[in-house]
Protein backbone atom coordinates (compact mmCIF):
# COMPACT_ATOMS: atom_id res chain seq x y z
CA UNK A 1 -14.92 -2.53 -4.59
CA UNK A 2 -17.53 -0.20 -2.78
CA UNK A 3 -18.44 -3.19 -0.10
CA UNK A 4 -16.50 -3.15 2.93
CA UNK A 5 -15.88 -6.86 3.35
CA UNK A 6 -16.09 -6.59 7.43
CA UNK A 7 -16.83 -4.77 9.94
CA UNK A 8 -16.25 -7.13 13.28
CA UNK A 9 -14.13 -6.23 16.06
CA UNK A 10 -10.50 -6.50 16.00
CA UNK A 11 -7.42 -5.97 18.41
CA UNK A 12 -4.89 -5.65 15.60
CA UNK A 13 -0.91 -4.90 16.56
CA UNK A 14 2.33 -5.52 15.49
CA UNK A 15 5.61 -3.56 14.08
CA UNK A 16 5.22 -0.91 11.84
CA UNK A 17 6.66 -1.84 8.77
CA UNK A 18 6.89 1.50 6.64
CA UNK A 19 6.24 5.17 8.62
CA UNK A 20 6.51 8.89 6.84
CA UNK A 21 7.81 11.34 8.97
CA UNK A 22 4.57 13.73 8.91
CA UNK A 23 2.68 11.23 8.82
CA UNK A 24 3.25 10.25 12.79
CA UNK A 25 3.61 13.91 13.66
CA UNK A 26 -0.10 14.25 13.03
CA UNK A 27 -0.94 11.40 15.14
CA UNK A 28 0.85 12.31 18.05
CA UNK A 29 0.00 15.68 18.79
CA UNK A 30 -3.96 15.56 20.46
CA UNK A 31 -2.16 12.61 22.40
CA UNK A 32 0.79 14.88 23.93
CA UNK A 33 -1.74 17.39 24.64
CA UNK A 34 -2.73 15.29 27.63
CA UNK A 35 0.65 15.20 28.65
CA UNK A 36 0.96 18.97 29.08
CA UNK A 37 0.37 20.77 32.58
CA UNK A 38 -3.23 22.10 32.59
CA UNK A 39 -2.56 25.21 31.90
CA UNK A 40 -0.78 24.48 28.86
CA UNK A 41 -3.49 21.87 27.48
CA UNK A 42 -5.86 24.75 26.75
CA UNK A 43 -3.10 26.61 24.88
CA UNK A 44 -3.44 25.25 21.19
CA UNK A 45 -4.01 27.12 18.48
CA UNK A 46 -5.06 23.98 16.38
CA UNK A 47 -6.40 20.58 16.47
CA UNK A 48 -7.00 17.28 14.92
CA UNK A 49 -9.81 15.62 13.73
CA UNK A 50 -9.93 11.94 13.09
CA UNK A 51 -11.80 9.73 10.99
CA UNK A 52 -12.24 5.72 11.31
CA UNK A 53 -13.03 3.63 8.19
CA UNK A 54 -13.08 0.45 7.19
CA UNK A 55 -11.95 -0.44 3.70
CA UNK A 56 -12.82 3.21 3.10
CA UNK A 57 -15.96 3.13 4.63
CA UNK A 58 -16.01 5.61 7.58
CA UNK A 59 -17.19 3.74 10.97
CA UNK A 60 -20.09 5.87 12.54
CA UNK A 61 -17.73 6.69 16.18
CA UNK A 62 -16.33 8.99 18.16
CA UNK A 63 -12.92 8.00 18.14
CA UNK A 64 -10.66 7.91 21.41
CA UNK A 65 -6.45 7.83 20.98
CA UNK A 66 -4.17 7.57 24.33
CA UNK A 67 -0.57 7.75 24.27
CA UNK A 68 2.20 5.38 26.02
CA UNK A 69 4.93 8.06 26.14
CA UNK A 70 8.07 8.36 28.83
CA UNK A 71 6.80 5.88 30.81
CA UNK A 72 3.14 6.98 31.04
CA UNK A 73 -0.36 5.76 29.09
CA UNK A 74 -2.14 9.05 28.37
CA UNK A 75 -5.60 9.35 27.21
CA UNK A 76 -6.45 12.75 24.96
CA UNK A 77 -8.74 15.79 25.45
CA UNK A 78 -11.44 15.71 22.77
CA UNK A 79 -12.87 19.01 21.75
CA UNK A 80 -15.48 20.07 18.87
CA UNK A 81 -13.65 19.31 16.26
CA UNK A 82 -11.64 16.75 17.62
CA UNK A 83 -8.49 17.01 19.73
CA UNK A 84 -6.31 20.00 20.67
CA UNK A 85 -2.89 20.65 19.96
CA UNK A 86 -1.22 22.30 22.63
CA UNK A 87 0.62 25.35 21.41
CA UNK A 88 4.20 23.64 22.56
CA UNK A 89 3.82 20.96 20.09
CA UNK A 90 2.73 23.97 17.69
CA UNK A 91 6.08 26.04 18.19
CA UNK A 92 8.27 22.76 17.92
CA UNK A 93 8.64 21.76 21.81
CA UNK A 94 11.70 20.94 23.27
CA UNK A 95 14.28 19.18 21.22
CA UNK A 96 14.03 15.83 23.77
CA UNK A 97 10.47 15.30 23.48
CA UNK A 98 10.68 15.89 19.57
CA UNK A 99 13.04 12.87 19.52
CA UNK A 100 11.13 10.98 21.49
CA UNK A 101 8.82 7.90 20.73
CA UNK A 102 5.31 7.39 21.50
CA UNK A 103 3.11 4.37 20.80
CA UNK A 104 -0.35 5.39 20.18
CA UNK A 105 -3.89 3.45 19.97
CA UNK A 106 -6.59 4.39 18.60
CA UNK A 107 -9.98 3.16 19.49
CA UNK A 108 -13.38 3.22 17.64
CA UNK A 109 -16.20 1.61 19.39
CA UNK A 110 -15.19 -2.40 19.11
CA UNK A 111 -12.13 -1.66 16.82
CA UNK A 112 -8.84 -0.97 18.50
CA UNK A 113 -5.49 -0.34 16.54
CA UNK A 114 -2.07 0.09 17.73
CA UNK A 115 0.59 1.95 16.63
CA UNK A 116 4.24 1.90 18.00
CA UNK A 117 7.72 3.79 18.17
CA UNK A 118 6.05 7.07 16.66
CA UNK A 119 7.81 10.18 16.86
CA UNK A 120 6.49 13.13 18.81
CA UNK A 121 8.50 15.79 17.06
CA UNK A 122 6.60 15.11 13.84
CA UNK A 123 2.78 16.24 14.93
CA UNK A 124 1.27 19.08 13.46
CA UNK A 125 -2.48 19.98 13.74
CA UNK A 126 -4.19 18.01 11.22
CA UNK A 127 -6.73 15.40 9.62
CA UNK A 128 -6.17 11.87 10.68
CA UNK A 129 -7.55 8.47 9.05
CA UNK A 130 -7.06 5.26 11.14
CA UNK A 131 -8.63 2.06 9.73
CA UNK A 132 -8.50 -1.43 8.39
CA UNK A 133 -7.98 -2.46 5.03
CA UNK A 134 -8.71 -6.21 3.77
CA UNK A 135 -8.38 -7.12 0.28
CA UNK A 136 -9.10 -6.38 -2.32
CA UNK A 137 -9.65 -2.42 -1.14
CA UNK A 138 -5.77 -2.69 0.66
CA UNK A 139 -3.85 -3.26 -2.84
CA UNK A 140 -5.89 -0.64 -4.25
CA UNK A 141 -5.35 1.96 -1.35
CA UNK A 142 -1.81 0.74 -0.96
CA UNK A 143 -1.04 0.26 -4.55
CA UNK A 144 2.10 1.16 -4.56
CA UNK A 145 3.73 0.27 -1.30
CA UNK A 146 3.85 -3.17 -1.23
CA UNK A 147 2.17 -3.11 1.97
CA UNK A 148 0.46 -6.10 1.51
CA UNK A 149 3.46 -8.41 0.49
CA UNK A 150 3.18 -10.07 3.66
CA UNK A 151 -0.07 -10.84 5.91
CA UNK A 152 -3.35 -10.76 4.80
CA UNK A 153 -4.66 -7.39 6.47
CA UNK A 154 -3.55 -3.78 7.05
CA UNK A 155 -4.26 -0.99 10.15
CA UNK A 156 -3.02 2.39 9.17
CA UNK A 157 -3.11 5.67 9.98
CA UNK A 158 -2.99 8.51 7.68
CA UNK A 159 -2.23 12.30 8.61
CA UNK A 160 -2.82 15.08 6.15
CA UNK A 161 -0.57 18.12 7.75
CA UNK A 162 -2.26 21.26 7.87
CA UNK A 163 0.68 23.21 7.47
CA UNK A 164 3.68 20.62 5.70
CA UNK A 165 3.41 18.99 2.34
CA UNK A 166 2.47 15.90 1.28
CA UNK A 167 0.34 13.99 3.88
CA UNK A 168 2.16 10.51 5.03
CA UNK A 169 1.17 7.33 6.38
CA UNK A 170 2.15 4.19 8.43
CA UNK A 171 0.94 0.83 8.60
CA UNK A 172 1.20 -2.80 9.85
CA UNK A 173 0.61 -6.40 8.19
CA UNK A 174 -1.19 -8.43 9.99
CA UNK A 175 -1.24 -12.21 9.22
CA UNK A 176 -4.22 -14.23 9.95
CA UNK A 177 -7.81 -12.97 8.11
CA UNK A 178 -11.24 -13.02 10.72
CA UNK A 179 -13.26 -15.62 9.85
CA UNK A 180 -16.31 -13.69 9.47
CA UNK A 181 -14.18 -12.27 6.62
CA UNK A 182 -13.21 -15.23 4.70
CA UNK A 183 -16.63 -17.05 5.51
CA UNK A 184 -18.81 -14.28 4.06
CA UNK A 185 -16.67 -13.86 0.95
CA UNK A 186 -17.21 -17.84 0.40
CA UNK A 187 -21.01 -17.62 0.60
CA UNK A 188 -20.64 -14.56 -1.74
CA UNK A 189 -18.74 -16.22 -4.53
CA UNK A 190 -21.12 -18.84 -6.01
CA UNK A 191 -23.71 -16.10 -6.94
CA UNK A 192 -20.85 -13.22 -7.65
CA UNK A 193 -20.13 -12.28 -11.21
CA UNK A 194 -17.89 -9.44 -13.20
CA UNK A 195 -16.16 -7.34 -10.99
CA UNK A 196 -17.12 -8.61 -7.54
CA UNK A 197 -15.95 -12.36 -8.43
CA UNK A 198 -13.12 -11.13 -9.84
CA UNK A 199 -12.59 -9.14 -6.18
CA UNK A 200 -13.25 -12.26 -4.36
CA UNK A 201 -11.05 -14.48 -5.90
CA UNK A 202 -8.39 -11.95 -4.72
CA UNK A 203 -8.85 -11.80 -1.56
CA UNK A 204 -9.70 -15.72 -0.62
CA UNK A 205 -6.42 -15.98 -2.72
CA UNK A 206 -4.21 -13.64 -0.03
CA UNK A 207 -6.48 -15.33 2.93
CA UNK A 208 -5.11 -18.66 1.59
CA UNK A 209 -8.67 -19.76 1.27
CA UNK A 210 -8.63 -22.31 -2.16
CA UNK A 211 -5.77 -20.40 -3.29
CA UNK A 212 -5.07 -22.67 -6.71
CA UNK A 213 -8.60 -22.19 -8.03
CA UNK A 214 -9.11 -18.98 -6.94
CA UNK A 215 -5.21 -17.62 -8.10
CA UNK A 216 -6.35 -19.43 -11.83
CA UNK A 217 -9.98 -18.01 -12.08
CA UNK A 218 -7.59 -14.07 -12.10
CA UNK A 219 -5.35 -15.78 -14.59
CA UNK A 220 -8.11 -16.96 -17.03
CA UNK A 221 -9.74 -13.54 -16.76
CA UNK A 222 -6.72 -11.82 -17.69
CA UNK A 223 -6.11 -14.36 -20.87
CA UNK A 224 -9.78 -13.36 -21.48
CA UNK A 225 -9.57 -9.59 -21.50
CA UNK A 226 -6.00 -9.68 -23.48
CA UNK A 227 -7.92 -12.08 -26.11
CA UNK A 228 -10.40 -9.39 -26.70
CA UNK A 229 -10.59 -7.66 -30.29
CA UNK A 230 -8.42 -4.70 -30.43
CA UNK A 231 -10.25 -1.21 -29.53
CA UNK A 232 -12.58 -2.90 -26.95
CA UNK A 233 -13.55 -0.67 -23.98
CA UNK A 234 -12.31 -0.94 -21.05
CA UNK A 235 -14.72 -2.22 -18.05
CA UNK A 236 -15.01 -3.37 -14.54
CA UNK A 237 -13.19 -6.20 -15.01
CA UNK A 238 -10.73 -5.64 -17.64
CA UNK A 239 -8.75 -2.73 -16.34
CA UNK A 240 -5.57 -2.02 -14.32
CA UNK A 241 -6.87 -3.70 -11.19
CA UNK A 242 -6.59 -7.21 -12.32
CA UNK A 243 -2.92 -7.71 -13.73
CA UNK A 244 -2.01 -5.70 -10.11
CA UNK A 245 -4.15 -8.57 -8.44
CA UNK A 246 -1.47 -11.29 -10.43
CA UNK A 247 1.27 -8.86 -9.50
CA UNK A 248 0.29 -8.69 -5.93
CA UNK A 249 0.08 -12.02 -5.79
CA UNK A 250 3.53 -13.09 -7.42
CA UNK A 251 5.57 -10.56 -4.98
CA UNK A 252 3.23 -12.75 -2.36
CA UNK A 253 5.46 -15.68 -3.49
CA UNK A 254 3.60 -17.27 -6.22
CA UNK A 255 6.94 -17.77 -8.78
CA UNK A 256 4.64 -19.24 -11.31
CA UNK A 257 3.25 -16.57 -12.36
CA UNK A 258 5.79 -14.38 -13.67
CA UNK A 259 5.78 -17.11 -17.02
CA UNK A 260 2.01 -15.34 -17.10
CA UNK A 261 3.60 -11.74 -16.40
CA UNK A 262 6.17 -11.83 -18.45
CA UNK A 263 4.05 -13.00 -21.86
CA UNK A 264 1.86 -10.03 -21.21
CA UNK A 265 4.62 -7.28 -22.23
CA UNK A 266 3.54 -7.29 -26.05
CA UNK A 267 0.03 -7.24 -25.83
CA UNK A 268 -1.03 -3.71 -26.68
CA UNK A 269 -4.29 -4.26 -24.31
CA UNK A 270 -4.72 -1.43 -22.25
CA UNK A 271 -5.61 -4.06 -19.45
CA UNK A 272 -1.58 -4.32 -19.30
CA UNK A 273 -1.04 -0.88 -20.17
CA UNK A 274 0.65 -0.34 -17.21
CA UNK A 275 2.73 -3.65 -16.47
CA UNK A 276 5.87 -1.96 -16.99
CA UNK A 277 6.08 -0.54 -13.36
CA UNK A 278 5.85 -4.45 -12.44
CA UNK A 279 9.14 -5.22 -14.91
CA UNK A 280 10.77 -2.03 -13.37
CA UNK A 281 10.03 -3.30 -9.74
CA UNK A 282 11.24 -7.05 -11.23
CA UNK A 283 14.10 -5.47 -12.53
CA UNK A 284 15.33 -3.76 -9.84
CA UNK A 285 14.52 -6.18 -6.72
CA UNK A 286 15.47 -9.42 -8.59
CA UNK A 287 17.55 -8.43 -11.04
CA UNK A 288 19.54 -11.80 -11.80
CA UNK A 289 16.66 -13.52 -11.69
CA UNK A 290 14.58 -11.39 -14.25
CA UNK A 291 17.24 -11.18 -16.64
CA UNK A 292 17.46 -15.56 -16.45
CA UNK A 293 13.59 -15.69 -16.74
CA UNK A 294 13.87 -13.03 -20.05
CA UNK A 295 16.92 -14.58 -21.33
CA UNK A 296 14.60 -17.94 -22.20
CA UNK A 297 12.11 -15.24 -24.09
CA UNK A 298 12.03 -14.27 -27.95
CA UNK A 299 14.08 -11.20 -28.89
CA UNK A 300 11.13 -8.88 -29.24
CA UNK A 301 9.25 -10.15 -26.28
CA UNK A 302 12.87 -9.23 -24.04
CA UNK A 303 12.83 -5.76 -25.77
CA UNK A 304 9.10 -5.06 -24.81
CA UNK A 305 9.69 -5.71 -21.33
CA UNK A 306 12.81 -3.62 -21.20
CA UNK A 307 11.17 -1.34 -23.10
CA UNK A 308 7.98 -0.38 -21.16
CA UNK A 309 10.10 -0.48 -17.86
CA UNK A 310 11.71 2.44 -19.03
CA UNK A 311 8.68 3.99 -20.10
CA UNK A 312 6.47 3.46 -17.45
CA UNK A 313 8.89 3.60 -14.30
CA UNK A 314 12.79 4.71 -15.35
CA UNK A 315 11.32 7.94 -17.40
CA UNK A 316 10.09 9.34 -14.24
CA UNK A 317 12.11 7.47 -11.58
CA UNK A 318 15.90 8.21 -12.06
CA UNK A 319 17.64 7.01 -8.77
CA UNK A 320 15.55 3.42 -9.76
CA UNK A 321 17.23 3.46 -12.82
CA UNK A 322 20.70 4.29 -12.21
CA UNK A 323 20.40 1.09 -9.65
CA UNK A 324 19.15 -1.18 -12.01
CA UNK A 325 22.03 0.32 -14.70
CA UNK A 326 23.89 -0.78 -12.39
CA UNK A 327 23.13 -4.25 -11.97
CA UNK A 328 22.50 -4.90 -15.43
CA UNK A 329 25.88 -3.92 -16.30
CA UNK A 330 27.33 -6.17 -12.72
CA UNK A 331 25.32 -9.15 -14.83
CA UNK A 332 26.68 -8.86 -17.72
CA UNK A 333 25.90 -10.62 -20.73
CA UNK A 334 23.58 -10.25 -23.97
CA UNK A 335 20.24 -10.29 -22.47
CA UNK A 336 21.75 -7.58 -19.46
CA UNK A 337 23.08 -5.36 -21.96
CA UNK A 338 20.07 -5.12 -24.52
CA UNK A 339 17.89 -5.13 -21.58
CA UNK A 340 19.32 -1.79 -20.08
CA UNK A 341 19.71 -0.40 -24.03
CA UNK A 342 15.83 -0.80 -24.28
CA UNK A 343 15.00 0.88 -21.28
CA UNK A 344 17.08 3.47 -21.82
CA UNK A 345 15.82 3.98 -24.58
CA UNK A 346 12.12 3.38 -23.55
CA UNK A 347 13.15 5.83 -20.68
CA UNK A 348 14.31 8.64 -23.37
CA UNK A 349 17.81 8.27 -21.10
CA UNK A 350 20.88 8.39 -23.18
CA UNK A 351 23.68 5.84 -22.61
CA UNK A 352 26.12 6.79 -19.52
């Protein structure tokens, strides 16, 4: 996954779908700076620096950020190491312009990114990323957010606090992939092999781009790596990524292939090692659903699945499963109620 897929200009905006609080206060603070009286601009005791990337790739720029804020588009002081945080925003500032919301854009030579409805009250001096992700590199930086459920793209921006623990982050979805995008990865794929077809197939399957052939090359790779003798080493293309490629792709609305999902629970691959965080998600998001599709499964099969959602997800995740207790129990039935027994159990929980 080390090529960026594009680098062509883009004017990306749209609603913010997921924000950490000190994630935006990092943003916002170079930008208020510019806000400030004179006299108070030069005041800062810190400052931000900001890095551009593309699919992880840092973009050779100097980037510029303004500020829409109460009424006003502001553009930001650069300095040395990158821009200054005036020593109001420092101490807290005034409990109005904490509250209040900014939109902020960020601008690297022919990129431009937008970000809206920030708050001001969160900025602290700082490191920033802004940048694009495409597939495949977005479900691997965004693993875990389901950031890429809907659209095709991400623009985010990333602040690492100097002063607050943990760094934070916001993005938007963007529908609609650049051509360049999708018409390079086509001319890659007839001479791509291993890891980089497998990559490809992935992302013309979220562009849309010959989604059936492309969504059943990932399936027949993953029936391929699970055949494989046990004890075989893992590789570049039989690891983690590729059963989070079907995942992504199923919570993209692809219902067929949870049948694929679902058989993979007693394979002892390590290619699937980590599936049960997909039958915890399952679990808890579609609960009457899940327990219907398990219900039609062997015995053991439904106890694996259970099973390995406790012990990859409910063992370290209590508030998840108390919730999905809870609506295992609300479903009653057979399959509910050995479901939640073997992931309490695979969760070392004991019975409430």
């Amino acid at each position: 996954m080390d090529e960026a897929l594009d680098t062509q200009s883009l004017s990306p905006s749209g609603t913010v779908l997921s924000v950490g609080s000190a994630f935006n206060v990092s943003l916002l603070l170079p930008l208020m700076a510019s806000f400030m009286p004179p006299a108070q601009q030069h005041q800062g005791s810190g400052s931000i620096s900001v890095r551009f990337a593309v699919d992880g790739k840092a973009v050779a720029c100097a980037p510029r950020v303004k500020l829409r804020f109460a009424g006003r588009t502001l553009l930001t002081e650069r300095t040395d190491r990158g821009f200054a945080v005036p020593a109001v925003f420092i101490a807290g500032g005034s409990e109005q312009t904490s509250d209040a919301d900014v939109d902020v854009t960020v601008s690297c030579g022919k990129y431009t990114l937008e970000f809206r409805q920030l708050k001001a009250g969160w900025v602290r001096p700082g490191r920033w990323e802004a940048g694009i992700a495409y597939p495949p590199y977005a479900v691997e930086r965004f693993r875990r957010t389901g950031a890429l459920e809907h659209g095709e793209w991400l623009s985010y921006l990333v602040s690492d606090c100097d002063d607050c623990e943990p760094g934070v982050e916001t993005w938007i979805s963007h529908p609609g992939a650049p051509q360049t995008v999708t018409k390079r990865l086509r001319r890659q794929q007839a001479g791509a092999s291993g890891e980089r077809a497998r990559d490809i197939a992935y992302a013309l399957a979220v562009f849309g781009v010959d989604y059936q052939p492309n969504r059943d090359f990932l399936i027949g790779l993953l029936n391929s790596c699970l055949s494989r003798p046990k004890g075989s080493s893992e590789d570049d293309v039989c690891d983690y990524v590729l059963p989070d490629y079907l995942t992504s792709l199923y919570w993209r609305g692809d219902d067929g292939l949870l049948e694929t999902l679902l058989a993979s629970a007693d394979n002892p691959s390590y290619v699937v090692s980590q599936i049960g965080d997909f039958y915890a998600d399952l679990l808890d998001r579609r609960t009457a659903a899940a327990v219907q599709r398990i219900r039609m499964l062997a015995p053991a099969k439904q106890a694996s699945i259970c099973g390995l959602a406790g012990k990859i997800d409910f063992s370290i995740d209590a508030p998840k499963f108390k919730r999905v207790a809870d609506q295992l129990r609300a479903s009653g039935g057979a399959t509910a109620e050995g479901c939640l027994e073997e992931a309490q159990r695979g969760a070392g929980r004991a019975a409430e």
